[in-house]
N, C-alpha and C. Protein backbone atom coordinates (compact mmCIF):
# COMPACT_ATOMS: atom_id res chain seq x y z
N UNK A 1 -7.81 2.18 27.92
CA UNK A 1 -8.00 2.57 26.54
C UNK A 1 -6.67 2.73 25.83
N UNK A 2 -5.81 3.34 26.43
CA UNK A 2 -4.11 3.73 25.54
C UNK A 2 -3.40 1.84 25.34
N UNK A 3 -4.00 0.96 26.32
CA UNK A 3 -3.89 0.03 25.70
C UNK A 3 -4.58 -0.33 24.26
N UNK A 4 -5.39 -0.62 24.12
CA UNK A 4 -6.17 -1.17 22.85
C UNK A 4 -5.97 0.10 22.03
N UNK A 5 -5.45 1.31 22.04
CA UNK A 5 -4.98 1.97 21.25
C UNK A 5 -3.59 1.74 20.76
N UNK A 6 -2.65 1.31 21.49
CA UNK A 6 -1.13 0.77 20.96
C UNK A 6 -1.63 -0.58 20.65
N UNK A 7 -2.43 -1.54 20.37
CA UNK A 7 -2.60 -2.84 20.26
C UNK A 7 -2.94 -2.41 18.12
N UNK A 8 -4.06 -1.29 18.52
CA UNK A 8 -4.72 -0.81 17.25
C UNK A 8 -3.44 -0.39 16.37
N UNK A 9 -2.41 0.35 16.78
CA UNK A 9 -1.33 1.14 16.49
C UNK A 9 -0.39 -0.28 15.74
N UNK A 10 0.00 -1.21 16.28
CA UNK A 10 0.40 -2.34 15.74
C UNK A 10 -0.15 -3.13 14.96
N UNK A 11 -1.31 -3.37 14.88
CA UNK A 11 -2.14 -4.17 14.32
C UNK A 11 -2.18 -3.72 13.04
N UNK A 12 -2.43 -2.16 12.44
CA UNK A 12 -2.49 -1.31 11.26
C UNK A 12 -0.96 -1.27 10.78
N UNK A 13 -0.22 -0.82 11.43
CA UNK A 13 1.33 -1.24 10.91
C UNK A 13 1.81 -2.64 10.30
N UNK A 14 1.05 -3.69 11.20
CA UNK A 14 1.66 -4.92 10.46
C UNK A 14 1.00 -5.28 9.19
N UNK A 15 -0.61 -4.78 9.36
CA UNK A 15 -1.30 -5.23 8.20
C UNK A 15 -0.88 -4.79 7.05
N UNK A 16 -0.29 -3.35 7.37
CA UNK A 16 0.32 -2.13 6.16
C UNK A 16 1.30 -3.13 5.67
N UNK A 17 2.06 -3.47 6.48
CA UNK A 17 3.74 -4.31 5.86
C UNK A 17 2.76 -5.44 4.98
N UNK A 18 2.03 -5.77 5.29
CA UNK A 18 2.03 -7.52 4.59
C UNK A 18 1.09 -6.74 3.36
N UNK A 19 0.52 -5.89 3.52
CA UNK A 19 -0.32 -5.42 2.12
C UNK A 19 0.45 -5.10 1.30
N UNK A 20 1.82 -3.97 1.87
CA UNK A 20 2.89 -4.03 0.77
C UNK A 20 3.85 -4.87 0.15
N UNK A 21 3.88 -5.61 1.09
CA UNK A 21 4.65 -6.66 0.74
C UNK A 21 4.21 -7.52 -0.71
N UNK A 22 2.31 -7.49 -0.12
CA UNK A 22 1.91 -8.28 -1.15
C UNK A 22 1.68 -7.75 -2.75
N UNK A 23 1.45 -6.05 -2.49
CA UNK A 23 1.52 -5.17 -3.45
C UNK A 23 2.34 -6.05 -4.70
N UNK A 24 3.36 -5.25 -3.80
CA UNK A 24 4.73 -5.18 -4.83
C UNK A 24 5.15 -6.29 -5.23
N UNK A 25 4.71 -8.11 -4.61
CA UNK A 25 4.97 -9.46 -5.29
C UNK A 25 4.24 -9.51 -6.28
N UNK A 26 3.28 -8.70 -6.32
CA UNK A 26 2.00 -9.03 -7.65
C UNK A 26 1.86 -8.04 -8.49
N UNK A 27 2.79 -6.75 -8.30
CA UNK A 27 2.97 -5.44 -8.77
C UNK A 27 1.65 -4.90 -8.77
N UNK A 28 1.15 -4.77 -7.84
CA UNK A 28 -0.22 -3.93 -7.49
C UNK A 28 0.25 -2.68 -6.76
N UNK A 29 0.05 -1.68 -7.78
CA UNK A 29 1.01 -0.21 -6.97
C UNK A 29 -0.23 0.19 -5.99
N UNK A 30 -1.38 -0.38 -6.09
CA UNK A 30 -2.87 0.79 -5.55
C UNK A 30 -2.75 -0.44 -4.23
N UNK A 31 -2.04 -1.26 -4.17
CA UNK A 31 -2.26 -2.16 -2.92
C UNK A 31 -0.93 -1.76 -2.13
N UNK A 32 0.04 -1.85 -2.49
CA UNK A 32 0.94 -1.59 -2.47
C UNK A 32 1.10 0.02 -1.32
N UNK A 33 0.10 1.36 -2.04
CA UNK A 33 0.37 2.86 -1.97
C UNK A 33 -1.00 2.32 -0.66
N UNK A 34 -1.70 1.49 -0.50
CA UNK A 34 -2.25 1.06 0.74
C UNK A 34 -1.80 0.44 1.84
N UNK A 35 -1.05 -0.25 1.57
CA UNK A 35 -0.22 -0.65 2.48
C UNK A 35 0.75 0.25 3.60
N UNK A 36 1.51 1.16 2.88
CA UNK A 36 2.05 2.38 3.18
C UNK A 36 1.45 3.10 3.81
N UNK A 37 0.11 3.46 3.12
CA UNK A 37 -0.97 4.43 3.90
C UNK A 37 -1.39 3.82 5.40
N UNK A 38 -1.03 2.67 5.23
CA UNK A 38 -1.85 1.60 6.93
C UNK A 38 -0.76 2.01 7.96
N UNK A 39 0.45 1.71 7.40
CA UNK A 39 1.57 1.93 8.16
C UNK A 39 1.37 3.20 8.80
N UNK A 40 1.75 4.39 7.75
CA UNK A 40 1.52 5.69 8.05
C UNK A 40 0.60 5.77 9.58
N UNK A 41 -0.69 5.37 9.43
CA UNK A 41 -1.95 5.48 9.90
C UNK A 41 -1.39 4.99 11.34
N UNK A 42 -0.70 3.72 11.13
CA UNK A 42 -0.42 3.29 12.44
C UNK A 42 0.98 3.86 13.37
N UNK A 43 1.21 4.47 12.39
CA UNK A 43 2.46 5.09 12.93
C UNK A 43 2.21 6.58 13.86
N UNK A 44 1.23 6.96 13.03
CA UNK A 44 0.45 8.54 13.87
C UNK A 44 0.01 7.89 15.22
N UNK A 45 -0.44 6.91 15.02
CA UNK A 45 -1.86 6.53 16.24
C UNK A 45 -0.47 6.23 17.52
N UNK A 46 0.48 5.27 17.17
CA UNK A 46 2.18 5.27 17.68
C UNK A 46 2.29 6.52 18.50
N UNK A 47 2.18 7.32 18.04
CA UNK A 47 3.33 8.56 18.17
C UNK A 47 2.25 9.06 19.07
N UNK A 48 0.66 8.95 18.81
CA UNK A 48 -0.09 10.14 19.54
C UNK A 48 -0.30 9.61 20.94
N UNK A 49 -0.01 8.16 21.08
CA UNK A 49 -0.45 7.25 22.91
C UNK A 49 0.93 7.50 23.30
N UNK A 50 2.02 7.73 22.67
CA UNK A 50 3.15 8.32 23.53
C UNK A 50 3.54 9.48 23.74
N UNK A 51 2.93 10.46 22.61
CA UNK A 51 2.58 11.92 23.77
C UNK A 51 1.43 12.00 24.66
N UNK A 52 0.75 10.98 24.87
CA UNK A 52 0.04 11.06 25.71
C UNK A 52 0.69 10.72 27.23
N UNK A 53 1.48 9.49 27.26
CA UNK A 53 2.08 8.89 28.05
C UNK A 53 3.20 9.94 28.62
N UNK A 54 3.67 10.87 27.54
CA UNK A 54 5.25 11.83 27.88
C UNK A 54 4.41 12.88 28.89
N UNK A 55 2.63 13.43 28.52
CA UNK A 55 2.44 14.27 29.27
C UNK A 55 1.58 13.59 30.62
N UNK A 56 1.79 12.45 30.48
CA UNK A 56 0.61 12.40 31.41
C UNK A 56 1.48 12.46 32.95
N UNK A 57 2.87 12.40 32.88
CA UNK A 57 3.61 12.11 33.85
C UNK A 57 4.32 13.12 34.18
């Protein structure tokens, strides 16, 4: 499972980058402040399978 959870963890980060990316080429701030939010999202999910990993050992 902590696999397909760091797979999930990347997958939401990259989508975040290319949503902002695409935001801000088309000046869409509400796509844009989504994009960010994906990242964010994937960045928690990041951080929470490697305190999992720091305690599991």
């Amino acid at each position: 499972m902590a696999k397909n959870q760091k797979a999930r963890a990347k997958t939401e980060q990259a989508k975040g980058k290319a949503e902002e990316a695409a935001g801000r080429a088309v000046g869409n701030e509400r796509l844009t402040a989504k994009g960010k939010a994906d990242q964010v999202k994937g960045d928690t999910r990041q951080a929470k399978e490697k305190m999992k990993e720091i305690f599991k050992h």
